[in-house]
C-alpha atoms as a PDB file:
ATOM      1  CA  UNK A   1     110.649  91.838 -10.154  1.00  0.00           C
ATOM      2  CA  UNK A   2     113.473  92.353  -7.759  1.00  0.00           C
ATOM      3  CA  UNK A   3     112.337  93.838  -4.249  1.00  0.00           C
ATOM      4  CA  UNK A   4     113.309  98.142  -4.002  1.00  0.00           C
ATOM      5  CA  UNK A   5     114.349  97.276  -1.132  1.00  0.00           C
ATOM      6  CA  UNK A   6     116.628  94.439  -1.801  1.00  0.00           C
ATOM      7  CA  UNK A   7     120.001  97.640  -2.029  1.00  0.00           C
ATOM      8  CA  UNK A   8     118.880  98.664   1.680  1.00  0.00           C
ATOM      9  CA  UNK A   9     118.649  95.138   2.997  1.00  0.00           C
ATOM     10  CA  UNK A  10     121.508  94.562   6.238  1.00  0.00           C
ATOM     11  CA  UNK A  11     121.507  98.762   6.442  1.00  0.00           C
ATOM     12  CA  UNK A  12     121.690  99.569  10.274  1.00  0.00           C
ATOM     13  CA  UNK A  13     118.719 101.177  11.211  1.00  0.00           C
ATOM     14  CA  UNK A  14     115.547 101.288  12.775  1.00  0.00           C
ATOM     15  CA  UNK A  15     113.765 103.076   9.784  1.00  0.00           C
ATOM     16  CA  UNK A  16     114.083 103.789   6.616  1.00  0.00           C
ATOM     17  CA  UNK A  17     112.135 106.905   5.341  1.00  0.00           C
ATOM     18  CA  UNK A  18     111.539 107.780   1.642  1.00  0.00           C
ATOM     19  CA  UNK A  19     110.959 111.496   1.352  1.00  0.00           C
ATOM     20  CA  UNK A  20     110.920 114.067  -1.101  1.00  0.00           C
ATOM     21  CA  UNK A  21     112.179 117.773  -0.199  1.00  0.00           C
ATOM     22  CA  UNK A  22     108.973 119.965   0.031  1.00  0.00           C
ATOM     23  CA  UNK A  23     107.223 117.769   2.244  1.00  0.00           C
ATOM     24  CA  UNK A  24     105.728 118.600   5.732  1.00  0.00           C
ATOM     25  CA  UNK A  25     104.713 114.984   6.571  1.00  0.00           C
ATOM     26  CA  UNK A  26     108.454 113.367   5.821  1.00  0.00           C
ATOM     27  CA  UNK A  27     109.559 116.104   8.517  1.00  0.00           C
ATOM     28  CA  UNK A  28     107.122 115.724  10.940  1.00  0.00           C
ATOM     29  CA  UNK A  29     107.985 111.749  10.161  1.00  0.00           C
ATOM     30  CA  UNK A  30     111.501 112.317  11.132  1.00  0.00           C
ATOM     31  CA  UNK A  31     110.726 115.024  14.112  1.00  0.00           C
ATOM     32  CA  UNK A  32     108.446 112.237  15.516  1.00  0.00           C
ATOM     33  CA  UNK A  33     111.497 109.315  14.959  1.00  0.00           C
ATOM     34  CA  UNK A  34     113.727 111.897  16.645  1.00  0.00           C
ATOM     35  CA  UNK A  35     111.777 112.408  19.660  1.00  0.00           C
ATOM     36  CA  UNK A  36     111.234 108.507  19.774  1.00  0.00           C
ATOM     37  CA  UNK A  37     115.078 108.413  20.025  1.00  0.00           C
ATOM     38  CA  UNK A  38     114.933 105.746  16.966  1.00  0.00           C
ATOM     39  CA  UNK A  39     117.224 105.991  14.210  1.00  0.00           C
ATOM     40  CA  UNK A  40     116.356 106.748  10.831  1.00  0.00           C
ATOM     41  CA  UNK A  41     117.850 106.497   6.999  1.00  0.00           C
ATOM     42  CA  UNK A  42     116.225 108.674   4.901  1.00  0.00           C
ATOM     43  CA  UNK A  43     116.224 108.442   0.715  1.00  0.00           C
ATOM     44  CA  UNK A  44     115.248 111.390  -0.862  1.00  0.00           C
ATOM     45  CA  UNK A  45     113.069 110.212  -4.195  1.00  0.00           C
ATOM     46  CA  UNK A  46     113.269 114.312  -5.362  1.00  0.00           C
ATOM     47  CA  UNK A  47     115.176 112.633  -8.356  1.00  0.00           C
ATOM     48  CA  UNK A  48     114.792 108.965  -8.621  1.00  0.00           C
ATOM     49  CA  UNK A  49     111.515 108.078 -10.131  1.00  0.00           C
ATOM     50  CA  UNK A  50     112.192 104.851 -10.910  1.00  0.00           C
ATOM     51  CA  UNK A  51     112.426 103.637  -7.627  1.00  0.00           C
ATOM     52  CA  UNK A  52     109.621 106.008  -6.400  1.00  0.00           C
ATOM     53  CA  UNK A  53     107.512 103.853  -9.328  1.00  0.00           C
ATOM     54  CA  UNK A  54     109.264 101.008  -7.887  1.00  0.00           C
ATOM     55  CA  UNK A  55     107.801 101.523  -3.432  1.00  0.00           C
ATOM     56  CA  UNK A  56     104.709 102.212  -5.126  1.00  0.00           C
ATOM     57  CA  UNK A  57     104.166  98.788  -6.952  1.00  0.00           C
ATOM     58  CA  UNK A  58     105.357  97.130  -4.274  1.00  0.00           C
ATOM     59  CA  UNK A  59     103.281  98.879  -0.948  1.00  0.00           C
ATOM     60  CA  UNK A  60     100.423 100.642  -3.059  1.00  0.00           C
ATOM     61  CA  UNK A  61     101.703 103.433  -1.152  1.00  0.00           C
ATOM     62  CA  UNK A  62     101.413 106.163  -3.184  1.00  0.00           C
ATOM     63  CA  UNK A  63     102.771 109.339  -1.038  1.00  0.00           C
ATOM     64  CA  UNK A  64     105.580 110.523   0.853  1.00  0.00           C
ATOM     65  CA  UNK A  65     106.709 109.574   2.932  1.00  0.00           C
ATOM     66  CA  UNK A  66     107.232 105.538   2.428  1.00  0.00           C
ATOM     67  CA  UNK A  67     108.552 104.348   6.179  1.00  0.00           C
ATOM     68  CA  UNK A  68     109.883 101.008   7.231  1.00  0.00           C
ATOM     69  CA  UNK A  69     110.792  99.343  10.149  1.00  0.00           C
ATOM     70  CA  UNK A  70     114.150  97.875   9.531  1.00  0.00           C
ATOM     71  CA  UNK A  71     114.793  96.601  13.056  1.00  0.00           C
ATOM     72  CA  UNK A  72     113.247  93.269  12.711  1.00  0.00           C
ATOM     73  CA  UNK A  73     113.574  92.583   8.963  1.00  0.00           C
ATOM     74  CA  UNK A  74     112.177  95.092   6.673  1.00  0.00           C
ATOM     75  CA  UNK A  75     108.363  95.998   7.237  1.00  0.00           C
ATOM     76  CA  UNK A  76     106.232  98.568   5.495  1.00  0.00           C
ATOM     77  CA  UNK A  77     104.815 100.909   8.121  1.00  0.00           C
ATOM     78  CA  UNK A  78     103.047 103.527   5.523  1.00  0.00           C
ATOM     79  CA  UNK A  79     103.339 106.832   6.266  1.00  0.00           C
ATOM     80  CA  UNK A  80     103.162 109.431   8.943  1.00  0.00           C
ATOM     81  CA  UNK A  81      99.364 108.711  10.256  1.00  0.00           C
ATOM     82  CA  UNK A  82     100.638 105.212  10.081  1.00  0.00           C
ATOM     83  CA  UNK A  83     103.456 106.026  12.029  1.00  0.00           C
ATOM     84  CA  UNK A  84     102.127 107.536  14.794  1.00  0.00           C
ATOM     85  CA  UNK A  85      99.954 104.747  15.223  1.00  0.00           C
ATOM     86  CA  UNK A  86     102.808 102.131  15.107  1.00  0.00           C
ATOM     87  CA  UNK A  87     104.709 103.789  17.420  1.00  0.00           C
END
């Protein structure tokens, strides 16, 4: 199975957030990235199942939002908790 990621790969970024509209965590995610002065891309998964089906067989991650770090490669970071940590 081809990588979800594989269509984001070379994107110029630090992170890449997956998010869904009604979601407190994906904005404090992006408030927190914001105040970190990092940039972010987010993809909203409101209407795209497949890939949301997709981040979740490949991370086990199974709710918004789904961050990376893009700035060295691509690496799964996990969500806001995990976030706060990292950073």
């Amino acid at each position: 199975m081809k990588s979800p990621l594989h269509q984001f790969e070379g994107v110029e970024t630090d992170f890449l957030v997956f998010s869904k509209t009604i979601c407190g965590y994906c904005v404090a995610a992006k408030r927190l990235l914001d105040a970190s002065h990092l940039s972010y891309t987010e993809v909203n998964l409101d209407d795209n199942n497949q890939l949301r089906s997709d981040l979740i067989m490949t991370t086990g991650h199974r709710t918004v939002p789904i961050i990376f770090d893009m700035r060295a490669g691509i690496t799964f970071i996990g969500g806001f908790d995990e976030l706060k940590r990292y950073l």
